[in-house]
PDB file of N, CA and C in Angstrom:
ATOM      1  N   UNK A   1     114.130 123.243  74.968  1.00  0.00           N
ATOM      2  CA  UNK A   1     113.193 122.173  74.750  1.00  0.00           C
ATOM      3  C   UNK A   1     113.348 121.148  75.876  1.00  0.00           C
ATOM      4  N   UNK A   2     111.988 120.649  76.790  1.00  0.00           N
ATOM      5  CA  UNK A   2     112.031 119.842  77.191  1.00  0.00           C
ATOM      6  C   UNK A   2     112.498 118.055  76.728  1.00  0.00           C
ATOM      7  N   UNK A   3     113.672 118.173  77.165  1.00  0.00           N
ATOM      8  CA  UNK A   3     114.366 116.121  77.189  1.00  0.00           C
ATOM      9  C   UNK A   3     113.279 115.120  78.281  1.00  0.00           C
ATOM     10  N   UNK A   4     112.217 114.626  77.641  1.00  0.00           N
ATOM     11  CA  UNK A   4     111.077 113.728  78.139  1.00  0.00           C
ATOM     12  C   UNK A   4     112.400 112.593  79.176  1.00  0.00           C
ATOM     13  N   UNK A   5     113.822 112.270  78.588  1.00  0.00           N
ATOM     14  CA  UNK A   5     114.662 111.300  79.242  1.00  0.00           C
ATOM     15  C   UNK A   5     115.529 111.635  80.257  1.00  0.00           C
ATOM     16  N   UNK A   6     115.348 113.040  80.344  1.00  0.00           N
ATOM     17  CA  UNK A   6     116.223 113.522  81.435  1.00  0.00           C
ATOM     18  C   UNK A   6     115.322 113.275  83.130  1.00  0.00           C
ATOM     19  N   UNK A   7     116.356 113.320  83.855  1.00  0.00           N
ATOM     20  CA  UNK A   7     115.447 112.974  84.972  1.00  0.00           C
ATOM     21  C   UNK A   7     116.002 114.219  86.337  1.00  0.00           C
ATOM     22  N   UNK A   8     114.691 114.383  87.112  1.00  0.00           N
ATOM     23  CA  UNK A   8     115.554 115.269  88.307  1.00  0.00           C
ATOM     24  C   UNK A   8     116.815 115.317  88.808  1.00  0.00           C
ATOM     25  N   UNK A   9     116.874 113.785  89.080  1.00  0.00           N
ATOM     26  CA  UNK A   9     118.272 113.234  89.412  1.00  0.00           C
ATOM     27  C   UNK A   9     118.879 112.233  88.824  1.00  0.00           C
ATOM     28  N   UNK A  10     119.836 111.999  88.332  1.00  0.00           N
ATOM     29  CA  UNK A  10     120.881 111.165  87.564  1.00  0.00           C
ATOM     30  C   UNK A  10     120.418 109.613  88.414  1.00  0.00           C
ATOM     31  N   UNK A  11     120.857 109.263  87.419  1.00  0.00           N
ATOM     32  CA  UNK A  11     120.461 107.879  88.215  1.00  0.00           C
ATOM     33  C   UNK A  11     121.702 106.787  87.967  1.00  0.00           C
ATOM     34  N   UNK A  12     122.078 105.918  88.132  1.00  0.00           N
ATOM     35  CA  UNK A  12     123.676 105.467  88.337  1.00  0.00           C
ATOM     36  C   UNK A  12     122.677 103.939  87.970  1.00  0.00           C
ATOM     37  N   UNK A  13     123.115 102.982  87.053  1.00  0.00           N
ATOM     38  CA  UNK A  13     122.728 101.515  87.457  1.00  0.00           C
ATOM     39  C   UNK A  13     124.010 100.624  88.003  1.00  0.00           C
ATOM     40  N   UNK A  14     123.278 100.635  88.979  1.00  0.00           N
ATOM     41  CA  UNK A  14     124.038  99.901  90.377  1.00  0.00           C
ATOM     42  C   UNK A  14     123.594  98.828  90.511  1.00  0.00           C
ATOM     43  N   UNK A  15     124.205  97.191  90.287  1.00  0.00           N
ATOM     44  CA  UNK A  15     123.422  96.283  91.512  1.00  0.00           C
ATOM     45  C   UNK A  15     123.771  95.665  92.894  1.00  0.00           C
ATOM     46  N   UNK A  16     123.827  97.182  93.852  1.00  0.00           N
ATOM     47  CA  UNK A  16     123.767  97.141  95.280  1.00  0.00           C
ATOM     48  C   UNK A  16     122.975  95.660  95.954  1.00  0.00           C
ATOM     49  N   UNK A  17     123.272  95.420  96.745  1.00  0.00           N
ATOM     50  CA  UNK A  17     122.110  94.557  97.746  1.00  0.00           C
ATOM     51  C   UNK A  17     121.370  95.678  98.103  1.00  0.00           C
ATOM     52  N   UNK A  18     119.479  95.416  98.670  1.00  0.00           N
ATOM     53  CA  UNK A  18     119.595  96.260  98.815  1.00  0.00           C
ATOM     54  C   UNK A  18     118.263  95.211 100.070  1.00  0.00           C
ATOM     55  N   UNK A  19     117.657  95.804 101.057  1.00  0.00           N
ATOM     56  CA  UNK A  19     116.880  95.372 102.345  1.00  0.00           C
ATOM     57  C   UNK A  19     116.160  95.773 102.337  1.00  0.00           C
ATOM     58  N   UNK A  20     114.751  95.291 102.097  1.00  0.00           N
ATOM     59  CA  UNK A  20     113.980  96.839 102.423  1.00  0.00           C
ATOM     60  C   UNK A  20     113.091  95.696 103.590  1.00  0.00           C
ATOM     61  N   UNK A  21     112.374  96.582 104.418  1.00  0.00           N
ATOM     62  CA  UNK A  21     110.992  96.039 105.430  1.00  0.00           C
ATOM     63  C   UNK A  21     110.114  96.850 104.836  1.00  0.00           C
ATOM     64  N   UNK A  22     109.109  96.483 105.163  1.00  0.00           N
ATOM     65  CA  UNK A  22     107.717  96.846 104.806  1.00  0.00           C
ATOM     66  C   UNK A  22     107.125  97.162 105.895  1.00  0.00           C
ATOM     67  N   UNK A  23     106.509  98.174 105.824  1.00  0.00           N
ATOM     68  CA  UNK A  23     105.518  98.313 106.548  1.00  0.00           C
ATOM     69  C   UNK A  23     103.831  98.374 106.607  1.00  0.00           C
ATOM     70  N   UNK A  24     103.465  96.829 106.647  1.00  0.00           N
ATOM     71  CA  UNK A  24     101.819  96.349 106.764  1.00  0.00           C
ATOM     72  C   UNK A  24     101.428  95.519 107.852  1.00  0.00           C
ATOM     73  N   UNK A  25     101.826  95.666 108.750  1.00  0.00           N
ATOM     74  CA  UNK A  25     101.317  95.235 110.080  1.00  0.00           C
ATOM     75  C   UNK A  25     102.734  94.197 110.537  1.00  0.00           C
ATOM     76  N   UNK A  26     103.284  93.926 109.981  1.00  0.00           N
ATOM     77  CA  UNK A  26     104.040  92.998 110.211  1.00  0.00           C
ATOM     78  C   UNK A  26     105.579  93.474 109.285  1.00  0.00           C
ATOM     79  N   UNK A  27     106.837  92.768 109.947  1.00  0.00           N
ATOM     80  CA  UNK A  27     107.988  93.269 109.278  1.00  0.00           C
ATOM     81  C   UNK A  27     108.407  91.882 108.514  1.00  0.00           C
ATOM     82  N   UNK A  28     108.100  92.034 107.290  1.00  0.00           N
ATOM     83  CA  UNK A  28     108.929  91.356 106.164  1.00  0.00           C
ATOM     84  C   UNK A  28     109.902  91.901 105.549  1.00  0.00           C
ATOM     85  N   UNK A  29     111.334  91.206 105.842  1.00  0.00           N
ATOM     86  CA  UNK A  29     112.676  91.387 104.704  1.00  0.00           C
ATOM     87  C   UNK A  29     112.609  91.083 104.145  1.00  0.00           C
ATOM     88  N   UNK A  30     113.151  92.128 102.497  1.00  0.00           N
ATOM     89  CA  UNK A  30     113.522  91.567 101.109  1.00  0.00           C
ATOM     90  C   UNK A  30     114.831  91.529 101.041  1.00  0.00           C
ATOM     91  N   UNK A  31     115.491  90.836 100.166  1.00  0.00           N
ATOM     92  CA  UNK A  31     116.648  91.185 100.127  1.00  0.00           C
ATOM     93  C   UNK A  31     116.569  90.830  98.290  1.00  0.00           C
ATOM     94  N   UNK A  32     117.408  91.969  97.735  1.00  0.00           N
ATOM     95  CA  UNK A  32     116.973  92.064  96.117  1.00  0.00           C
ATOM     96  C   UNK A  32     117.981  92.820  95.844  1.00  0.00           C
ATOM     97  N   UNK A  33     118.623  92.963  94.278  1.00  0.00           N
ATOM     98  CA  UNK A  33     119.106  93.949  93.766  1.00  0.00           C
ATOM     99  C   UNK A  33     118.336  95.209  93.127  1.00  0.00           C
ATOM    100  N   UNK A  34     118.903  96.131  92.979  1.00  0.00           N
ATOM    101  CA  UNK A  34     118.752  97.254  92.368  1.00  0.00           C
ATOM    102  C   UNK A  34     118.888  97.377  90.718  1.00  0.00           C
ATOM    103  N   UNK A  35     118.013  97.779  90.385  1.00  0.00           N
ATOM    104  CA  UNK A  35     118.435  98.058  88.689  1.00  0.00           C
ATOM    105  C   UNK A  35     118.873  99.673  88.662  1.00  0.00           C
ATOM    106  N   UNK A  36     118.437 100.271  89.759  1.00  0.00           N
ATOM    107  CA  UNK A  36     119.420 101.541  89.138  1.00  0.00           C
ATOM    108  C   UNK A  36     118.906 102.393  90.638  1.00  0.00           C
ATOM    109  N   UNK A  37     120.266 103.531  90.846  1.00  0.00           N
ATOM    110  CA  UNK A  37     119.853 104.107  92.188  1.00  0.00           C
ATOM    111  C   UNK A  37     119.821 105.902  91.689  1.00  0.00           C
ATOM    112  N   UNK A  38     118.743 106.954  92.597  1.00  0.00           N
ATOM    113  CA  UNK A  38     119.138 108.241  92.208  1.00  0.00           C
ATOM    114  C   UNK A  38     119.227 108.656  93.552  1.00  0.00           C
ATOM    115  N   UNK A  39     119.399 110.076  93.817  1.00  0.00           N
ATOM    116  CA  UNK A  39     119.052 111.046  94.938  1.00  0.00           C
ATOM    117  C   UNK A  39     117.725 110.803  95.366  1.00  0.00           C
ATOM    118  N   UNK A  40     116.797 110.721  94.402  1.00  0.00           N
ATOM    119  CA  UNK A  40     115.579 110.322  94.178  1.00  0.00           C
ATOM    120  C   UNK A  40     114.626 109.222  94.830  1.00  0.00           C
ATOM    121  N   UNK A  41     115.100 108.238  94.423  1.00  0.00           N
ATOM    122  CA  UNK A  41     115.143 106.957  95.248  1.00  0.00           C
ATOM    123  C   UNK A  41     115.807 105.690  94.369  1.00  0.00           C
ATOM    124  N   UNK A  42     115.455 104.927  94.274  1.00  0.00           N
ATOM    125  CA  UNK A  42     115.857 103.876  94.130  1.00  0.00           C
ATOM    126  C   UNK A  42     114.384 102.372  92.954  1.00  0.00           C
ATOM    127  N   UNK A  43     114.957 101.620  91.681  1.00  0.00           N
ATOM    128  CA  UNK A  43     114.306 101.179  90.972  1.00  0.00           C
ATOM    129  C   UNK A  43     115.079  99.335  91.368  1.00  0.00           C
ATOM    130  N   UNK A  44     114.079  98.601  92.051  1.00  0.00           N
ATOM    131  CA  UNK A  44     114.280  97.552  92.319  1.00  0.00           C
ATOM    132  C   UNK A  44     113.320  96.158  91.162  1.00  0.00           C
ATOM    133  N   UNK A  45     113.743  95.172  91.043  1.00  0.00           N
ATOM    134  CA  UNK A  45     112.883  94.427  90.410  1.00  0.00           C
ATOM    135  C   UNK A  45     112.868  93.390  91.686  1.00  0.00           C
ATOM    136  N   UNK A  46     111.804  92.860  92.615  1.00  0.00           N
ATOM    137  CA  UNK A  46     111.229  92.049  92.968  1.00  0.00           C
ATOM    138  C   UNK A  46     110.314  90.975  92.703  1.00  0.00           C
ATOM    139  N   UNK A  47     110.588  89.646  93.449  1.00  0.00           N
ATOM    140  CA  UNK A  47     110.129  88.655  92.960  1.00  0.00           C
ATOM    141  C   UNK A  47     108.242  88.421  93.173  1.00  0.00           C
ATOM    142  N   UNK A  48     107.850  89.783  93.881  1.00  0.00           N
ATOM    143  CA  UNK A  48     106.825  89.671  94.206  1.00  0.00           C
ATOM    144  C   UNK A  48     105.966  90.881  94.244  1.00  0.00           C
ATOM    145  N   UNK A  49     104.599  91.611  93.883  1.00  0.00           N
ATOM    146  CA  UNK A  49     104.271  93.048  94.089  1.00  0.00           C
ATOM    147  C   UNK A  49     104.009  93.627  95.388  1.00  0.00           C
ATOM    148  N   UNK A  50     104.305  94.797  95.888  1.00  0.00           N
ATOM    149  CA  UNK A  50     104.412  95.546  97.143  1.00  0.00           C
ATOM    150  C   UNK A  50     103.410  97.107  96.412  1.00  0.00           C
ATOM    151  N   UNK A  51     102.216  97.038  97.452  1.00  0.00           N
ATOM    152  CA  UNK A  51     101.165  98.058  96.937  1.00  0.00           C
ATOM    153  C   UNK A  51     101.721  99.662  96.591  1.00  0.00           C
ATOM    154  N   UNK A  52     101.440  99.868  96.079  1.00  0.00           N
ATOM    155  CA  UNK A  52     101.889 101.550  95.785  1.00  0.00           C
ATOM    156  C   UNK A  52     101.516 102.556  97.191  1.00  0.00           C
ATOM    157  N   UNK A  53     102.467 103.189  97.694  1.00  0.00           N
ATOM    158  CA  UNK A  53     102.099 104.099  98.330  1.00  0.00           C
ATOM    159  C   UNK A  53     102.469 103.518 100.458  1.00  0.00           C
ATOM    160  N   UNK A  54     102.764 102.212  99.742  1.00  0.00           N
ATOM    161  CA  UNK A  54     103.667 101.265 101.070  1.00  0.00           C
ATOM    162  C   UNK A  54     104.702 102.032 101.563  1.00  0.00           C
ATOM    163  N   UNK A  55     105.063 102.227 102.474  1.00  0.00           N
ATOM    164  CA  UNK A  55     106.302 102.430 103.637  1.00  0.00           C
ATOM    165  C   UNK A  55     107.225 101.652 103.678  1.00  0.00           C
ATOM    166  N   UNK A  56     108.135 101.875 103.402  1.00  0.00           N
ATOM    167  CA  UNK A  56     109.576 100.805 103.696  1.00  0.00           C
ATOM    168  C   UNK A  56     110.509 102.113 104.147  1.00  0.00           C
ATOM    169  N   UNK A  57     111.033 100.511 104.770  1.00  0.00           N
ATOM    170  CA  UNK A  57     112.619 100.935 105.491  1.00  0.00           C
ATOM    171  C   UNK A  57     113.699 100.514 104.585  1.00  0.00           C
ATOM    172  N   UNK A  58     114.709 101.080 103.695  1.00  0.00           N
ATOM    173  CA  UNK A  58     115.576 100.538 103.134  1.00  0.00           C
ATOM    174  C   UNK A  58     117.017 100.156 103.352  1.00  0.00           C
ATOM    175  N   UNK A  59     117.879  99.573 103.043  1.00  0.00           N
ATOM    176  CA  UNK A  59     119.418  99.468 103.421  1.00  0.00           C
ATOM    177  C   UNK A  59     120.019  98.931 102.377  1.00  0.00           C
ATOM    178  N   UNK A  60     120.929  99.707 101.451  1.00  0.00           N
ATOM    179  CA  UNK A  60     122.018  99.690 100.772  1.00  0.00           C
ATOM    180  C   UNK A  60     122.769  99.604 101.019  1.00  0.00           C
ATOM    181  N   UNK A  61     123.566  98.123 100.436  1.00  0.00           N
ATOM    182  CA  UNK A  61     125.190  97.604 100.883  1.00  0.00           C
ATOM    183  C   UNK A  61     125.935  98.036  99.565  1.00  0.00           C
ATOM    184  N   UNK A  62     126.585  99.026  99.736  1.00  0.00           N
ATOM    185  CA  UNK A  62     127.657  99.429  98.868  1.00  0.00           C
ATOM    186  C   UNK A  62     129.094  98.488  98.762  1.00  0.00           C
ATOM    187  N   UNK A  63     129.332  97.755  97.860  1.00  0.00           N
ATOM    188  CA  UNK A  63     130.735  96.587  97.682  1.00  0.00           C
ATOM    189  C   UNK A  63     132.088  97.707  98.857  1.00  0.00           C
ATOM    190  N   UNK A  64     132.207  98.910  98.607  1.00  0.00           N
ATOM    191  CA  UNK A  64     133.439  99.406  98.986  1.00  0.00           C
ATOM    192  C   UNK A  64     133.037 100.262 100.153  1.00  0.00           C
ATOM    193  N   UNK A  65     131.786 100.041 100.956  1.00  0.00           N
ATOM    194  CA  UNK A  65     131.665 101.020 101.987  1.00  0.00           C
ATOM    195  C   UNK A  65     131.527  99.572 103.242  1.00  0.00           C
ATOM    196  N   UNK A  66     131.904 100.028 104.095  1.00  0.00           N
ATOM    197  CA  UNK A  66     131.412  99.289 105.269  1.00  0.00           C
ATOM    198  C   UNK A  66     130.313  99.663 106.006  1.00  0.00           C
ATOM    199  N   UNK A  67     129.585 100.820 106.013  1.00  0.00           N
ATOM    200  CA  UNK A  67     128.714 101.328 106.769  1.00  0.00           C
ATOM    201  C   UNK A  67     127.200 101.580 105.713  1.00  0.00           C
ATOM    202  N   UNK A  68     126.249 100.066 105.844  1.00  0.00           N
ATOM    203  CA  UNK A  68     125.271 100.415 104.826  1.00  0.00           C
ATOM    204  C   UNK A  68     124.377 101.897 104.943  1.00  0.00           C
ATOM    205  N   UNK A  69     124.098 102.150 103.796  1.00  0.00           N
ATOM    206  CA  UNK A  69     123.250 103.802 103.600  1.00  0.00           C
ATOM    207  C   UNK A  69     121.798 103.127 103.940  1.00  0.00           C
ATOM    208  N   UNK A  70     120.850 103.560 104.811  1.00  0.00           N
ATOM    209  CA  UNK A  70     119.923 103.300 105.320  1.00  0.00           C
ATOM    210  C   UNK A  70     119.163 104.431 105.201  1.00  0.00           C
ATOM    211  N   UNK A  71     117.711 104.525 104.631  1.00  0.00           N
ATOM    212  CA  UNK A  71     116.887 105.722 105.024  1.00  0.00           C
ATOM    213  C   UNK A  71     115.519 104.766 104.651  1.00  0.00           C
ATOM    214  N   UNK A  72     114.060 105.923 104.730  1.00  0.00           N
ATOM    215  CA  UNK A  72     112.900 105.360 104.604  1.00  0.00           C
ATOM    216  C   UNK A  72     112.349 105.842 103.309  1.00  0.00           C
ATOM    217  N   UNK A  73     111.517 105.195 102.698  1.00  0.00           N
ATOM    218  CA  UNK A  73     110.860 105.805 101.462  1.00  0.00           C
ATOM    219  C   UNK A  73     109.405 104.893 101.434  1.00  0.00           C
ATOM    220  N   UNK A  74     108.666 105.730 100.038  1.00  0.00           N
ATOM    221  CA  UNK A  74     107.659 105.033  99.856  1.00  0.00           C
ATOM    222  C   UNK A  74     107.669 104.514  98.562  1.00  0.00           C
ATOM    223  N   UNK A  75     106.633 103.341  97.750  1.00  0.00           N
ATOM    224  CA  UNK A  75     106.224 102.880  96.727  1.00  0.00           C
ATOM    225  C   UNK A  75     105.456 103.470  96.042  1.00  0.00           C
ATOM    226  N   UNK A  76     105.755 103.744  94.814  1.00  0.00           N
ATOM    227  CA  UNK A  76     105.259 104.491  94.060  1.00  0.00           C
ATOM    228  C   UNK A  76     105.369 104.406  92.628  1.00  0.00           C
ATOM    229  N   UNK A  77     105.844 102.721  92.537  1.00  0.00           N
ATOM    230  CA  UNK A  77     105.362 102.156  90.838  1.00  0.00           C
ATOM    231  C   UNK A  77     105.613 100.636  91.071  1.00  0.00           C
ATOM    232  N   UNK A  78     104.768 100.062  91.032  1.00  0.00           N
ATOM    233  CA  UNK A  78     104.725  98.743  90.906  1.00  0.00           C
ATOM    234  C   UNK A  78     104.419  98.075  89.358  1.00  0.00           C
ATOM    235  N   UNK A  79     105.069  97.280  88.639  1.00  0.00           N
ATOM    236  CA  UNK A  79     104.362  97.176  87.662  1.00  0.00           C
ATOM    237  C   UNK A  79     104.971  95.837  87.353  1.00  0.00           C
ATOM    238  N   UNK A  80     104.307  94.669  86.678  1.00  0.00           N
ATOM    239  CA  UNK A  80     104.928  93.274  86.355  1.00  0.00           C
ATOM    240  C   UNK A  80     105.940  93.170  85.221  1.00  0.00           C
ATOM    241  N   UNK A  81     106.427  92.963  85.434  1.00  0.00           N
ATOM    242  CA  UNK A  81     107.831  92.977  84.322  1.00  0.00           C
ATOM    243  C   UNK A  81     107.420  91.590  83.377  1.00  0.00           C
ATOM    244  N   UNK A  82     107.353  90.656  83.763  1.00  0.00           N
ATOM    245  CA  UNK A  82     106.720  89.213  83.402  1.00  0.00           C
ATOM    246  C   UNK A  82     106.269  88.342  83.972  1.00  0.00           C
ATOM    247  N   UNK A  83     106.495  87.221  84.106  1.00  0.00           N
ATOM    248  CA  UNK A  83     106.269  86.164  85.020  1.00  0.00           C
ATOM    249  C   UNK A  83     106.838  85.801  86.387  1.00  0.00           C
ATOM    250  N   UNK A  84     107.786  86.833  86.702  1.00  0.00           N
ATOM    251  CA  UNK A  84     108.717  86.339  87.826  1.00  0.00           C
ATOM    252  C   UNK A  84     108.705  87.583  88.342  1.00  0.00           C
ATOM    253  N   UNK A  85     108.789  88.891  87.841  1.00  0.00           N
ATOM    254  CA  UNK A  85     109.458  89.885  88.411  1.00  0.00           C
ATOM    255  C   UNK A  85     108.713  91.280  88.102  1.00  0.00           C
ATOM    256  N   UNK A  86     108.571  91.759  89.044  1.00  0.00           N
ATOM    257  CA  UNK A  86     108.356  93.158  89.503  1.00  0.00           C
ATOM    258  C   UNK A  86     109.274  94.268  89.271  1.00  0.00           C
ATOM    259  N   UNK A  87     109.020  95.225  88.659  1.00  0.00           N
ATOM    260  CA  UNK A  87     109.740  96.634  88.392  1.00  0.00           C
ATOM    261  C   UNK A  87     109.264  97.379  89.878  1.00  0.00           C
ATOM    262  N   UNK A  88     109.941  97.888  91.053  1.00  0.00           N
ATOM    263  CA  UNK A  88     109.317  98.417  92.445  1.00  0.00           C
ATOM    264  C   UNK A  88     110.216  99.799  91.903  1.00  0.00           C
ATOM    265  N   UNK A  89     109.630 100.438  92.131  1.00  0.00           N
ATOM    266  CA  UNK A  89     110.361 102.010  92.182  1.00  0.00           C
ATOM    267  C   UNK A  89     109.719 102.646  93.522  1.00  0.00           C
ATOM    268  N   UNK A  90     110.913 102.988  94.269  1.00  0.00           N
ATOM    269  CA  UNK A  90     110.514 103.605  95.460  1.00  0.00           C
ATOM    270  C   UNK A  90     111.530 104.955  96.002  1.00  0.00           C
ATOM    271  N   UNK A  91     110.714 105.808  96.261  1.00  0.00           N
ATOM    272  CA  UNK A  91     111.114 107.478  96.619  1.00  0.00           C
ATOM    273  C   UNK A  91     111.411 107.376  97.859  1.00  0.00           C
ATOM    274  N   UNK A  92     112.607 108.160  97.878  1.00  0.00           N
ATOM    275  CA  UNK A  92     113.095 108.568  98.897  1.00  0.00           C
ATOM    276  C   UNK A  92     112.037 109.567  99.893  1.00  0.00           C
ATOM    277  N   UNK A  93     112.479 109.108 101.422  1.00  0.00           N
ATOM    278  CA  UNK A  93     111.615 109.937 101.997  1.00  0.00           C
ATOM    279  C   UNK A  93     112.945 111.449 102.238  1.00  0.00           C
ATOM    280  N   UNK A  94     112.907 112.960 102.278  1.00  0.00           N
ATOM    281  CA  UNK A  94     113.824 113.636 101.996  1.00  0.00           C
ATOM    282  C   UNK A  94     114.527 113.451 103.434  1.00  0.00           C
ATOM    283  N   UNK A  95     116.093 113.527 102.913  1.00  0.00           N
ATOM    284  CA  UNK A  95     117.117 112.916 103.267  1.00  0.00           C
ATOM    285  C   UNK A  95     117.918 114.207 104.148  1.00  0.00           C
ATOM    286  N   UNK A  96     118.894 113.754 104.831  1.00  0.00           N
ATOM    287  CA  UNK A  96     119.608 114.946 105.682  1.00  0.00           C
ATOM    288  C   UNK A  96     120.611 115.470 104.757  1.00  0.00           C
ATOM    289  N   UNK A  97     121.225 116.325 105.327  1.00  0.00           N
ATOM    290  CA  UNK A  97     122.403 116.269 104.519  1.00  0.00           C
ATOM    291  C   UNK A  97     123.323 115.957 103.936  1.00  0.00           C
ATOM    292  N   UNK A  98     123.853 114.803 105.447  1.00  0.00           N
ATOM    293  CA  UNK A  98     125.012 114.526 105.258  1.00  0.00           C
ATOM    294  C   UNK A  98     124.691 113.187 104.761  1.00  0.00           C
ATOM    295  N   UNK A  99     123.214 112.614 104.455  1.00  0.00           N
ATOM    296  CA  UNK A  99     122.846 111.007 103.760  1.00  0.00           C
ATOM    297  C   UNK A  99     123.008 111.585 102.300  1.00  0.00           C
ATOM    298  N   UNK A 100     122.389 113.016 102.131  1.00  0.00           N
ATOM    299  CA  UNK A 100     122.354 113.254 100.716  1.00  0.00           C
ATOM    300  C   UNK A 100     123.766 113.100 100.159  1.00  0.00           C
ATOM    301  N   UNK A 101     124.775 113.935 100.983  1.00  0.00           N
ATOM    302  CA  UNK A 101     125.941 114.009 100.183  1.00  0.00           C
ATOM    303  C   UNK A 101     126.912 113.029 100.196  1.00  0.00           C
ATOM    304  N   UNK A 102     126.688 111.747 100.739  1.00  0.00           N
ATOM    305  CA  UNK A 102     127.104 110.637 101.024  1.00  0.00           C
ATOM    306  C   UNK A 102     126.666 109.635  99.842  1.00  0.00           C
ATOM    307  N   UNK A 103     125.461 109.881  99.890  1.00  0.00           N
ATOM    308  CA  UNK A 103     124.649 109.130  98.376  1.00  0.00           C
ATOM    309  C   UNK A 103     124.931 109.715  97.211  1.00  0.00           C
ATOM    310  N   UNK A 104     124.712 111.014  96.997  1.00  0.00           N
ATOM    311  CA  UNK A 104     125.380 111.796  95.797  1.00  0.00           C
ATOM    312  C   UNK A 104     126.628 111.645  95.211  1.00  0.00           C
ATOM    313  N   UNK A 105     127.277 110.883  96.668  1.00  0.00           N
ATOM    314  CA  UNK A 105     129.302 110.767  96.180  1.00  0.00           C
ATOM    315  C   UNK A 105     129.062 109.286  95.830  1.00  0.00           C
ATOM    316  N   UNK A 106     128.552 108.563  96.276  1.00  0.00           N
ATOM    317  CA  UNK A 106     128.619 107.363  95.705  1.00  0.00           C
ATOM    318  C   UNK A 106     128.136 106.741  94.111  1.00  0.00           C
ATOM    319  N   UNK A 107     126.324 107.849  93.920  1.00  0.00           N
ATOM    320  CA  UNK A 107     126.146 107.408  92.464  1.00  0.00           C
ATOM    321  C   UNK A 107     126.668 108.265  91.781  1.00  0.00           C
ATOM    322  N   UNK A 108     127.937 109.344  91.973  1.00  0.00           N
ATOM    323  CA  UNK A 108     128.799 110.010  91.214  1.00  0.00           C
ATOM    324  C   UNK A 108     130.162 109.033  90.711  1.00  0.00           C
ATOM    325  N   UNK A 109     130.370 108.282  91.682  1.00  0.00           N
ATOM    326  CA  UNK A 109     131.583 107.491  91.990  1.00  0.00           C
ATOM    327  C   UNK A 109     131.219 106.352  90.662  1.00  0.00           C
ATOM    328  N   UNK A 110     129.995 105.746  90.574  1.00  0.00           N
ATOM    329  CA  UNK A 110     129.087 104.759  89.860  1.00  0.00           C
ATOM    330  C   UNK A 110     129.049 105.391  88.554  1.00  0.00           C
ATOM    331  N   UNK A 111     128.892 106.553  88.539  1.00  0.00           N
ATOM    332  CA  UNK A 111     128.128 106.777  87.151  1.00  0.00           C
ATOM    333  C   UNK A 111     129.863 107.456  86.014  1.00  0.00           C
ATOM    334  N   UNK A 112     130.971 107.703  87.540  1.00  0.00           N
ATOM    335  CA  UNK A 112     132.476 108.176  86.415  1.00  0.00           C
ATOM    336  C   UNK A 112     133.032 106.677  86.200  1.00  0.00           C
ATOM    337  N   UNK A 113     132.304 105.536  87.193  1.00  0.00           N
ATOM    338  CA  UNK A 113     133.163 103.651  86.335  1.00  0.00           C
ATOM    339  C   UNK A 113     132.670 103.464  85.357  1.00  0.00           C
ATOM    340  N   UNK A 114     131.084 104.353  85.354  1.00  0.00           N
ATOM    341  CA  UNK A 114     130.474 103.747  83.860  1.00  0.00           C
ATOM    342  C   UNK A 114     131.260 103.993  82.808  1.00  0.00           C
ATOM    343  N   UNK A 115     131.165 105.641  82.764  1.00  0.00           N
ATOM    344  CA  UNK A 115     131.841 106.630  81.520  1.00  0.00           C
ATOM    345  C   UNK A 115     132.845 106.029  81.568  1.00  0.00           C
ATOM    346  N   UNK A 116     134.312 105.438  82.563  1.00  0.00           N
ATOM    347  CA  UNK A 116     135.415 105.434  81.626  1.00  0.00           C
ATOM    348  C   UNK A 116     134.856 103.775  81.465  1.00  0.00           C
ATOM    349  N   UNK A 117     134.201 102.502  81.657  1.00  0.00           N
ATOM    350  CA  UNK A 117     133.715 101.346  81.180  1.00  0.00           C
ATOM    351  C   UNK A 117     134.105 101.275  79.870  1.00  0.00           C
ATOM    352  N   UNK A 118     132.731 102.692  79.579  1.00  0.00           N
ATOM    353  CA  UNK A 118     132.117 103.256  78.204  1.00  0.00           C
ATOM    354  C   UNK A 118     133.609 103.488  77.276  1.00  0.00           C
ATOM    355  N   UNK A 119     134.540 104.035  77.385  1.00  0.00           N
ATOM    356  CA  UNK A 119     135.623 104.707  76.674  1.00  0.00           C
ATOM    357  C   UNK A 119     136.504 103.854  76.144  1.00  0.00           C
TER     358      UNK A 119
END
């Protein structure tokens, strides 16, 4: 039986810093947390809406890495959370290897502090 809650990829809630630029004629920085990160991409709440289907450049500051994880993705759910804040969910554009398995070790690393949190 299909689990409607399961997802392609695990998703870890992380609140990374995270950078993104935009790409609409001009380069605007965000700088925002994350409500949760996958292989997948990444679910940000922003203070402002960014159109669906936008280009960004992203950069994740991990607390215990020195070298932020950087790749590109697009927008692909914008939706108002309330009065202040934006739900942004944005997909990864597909990743190399060695970003995948670099990102994979980290929201693995995230998601075994949860479980023992949890215990």
């Amino acid at each position: 039986m299909f689990d409607a809650n399961k997802r392609k990829y695990p998703r870890a809630n992380y609140p990374c810093q995270l950078t993104v630029w935009v790409d609409q004629g001009h380069n605007e920085t965000i700088l925002a947390n994350t409500s949760n990160i996958g292989l997948g991409g990444v679910s940000v709440f922003l203070n402002h809406q960014i159109q669906t289907g936008t280009k960004v450049d992203i950069q994740l500051s991990f607390t215990n890495t020195t070298t932020p994880f950087r790749c590109r993705g697009a927008v692909v759910r914008c939706v108002k959370e309330n009065d202040k804040f934006y739900n942004i969910g944005i997909q990864f554009e597909p990743l190399s290897e060695l970003k995948t398995a670099f990102l994979e070790g980290k929201i693995n690393e995230i998601i075994d502090a949860e479980k023992k949190g949890k215990s």
